[in-house]
Protein backbone atom coordinates (compact mmCIF):
# COMPACT_ATOMS: atom_id res chain seq x y z
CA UNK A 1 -7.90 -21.84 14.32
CA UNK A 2 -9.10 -18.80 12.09
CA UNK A 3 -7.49 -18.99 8.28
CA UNK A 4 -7.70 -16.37 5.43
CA UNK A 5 -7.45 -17.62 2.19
CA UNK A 6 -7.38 -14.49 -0.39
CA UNK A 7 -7.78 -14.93 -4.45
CA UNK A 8 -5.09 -12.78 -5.82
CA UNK A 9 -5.95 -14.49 -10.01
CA UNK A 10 -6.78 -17.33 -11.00
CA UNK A 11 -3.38 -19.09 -10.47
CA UNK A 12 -2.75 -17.68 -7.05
CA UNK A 13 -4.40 -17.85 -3.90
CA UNK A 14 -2.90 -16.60 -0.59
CA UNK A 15 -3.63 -18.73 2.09
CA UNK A 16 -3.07 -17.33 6.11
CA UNK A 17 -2.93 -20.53 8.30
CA UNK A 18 -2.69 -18.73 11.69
CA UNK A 19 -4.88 -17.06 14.24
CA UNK A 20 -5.64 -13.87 12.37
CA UNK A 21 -5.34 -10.58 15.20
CA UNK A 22 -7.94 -9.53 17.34
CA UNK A 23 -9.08 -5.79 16.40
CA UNK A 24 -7.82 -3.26 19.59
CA UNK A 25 -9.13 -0.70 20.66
CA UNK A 26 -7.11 2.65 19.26
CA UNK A 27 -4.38 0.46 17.84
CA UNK A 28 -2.59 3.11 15.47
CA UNK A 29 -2.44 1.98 11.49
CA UNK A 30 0.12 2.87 8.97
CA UNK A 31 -0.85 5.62 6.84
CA UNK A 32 1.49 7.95 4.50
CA UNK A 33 2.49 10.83 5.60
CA UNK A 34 3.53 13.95 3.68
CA UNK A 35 7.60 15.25 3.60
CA UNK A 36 6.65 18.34 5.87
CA UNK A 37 4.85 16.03 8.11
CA UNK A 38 8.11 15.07 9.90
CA UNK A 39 9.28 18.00 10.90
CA UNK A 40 5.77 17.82 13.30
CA UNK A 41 7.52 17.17 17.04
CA UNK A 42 4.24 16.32 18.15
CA UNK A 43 3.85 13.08 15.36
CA UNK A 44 2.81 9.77 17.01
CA UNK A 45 1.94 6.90 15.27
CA UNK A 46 -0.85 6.33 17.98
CA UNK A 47 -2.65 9.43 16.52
CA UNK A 48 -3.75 7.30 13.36
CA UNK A 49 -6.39 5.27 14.00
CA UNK A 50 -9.20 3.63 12.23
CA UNK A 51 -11.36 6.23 14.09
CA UNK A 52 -8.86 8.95 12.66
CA UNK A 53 -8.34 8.00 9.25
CA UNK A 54 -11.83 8.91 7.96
CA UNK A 55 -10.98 12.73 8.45
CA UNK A 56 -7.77 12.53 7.59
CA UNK A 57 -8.53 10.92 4.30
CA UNK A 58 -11.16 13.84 3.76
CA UNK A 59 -8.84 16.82 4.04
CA UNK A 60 -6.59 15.91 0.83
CA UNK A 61 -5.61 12.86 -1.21
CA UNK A 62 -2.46 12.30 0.42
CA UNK A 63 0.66 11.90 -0.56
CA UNK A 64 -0.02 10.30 -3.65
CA UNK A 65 -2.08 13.53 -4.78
CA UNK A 66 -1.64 14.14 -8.61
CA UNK A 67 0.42 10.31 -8.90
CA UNK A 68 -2.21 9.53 -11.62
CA UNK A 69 -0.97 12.73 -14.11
CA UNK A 70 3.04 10.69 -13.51
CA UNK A 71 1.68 7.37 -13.88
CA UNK A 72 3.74 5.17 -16.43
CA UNK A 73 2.95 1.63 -18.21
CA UNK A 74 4.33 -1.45 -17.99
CA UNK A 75 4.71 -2.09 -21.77
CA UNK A 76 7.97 -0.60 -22.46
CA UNK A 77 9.59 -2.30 -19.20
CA UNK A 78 7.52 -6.00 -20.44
CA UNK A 79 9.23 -5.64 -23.97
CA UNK A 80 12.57 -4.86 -22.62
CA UNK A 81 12.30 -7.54 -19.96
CA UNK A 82 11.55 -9.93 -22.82
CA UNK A 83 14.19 -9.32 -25.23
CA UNK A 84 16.41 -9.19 -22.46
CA UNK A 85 15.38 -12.99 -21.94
CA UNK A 86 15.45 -13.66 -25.28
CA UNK A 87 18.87 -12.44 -25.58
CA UNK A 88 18.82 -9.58 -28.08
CA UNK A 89 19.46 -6.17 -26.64
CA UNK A 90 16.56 -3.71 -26.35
C-alpha cells in the first residue's frame, strides 16, 4: 500500500493512507476557465489534459490575470476576528 504524507507547517502533516491513483493516459484535469469560456458548445472537460495545459497556460494567465493588483491582507480580518473573541466590538 502506497501512502503520501505531505508537511503543510510544522504542526501539521497530511497523511494519505490509501493506494494513491495510477496516472491515465489523457485523463482530463481541472483547470479554470474564463466567464466567456462557457458559452463554447464545443467545451469538454476531456480537452484539458496534462499534455494540454502547457499551451494553455502560455497563451494568458488565466482567470486569475491581474488578482495580484486586488489582493487584500489578512490583518484587518485577524484583528477583527480577535476582538471578536475577546469580546469587545471591532
Amino acid at each position: 500500500m502506497q501512502s503520501l504524507v505531505a508537511t503543510l507547517s510544522e504542526s501539521r502533516i497530511l497523511v494519505y493512507p490509501g493506494r494513491l491513483p495510477d496516472a491515465i493516459a489523457g485523463a482530463p484535469v481541472a483547470t479554470p476557465l474564463h466567464w466567456a469560456e462557457l458559452s463554447d458548445s464545443g467545451l469538454s472537460a476531456r480537452q484539458f489534459t496534462l499534455r494540454t495545459m502547457a499551451d494553455r497556460l502560455g497563451q494568458s494567465a488565466g482567470p486569475w490575470e491581474g488578482m495580484a493588483r486586488r489582493r487584500h491582507g489578512l490583518a484587518g480580518p485577524r484583528r477583527r476576528l480577535a476582538a471578536l473573541r475577546a469580546g469587545a466590538h471591532p
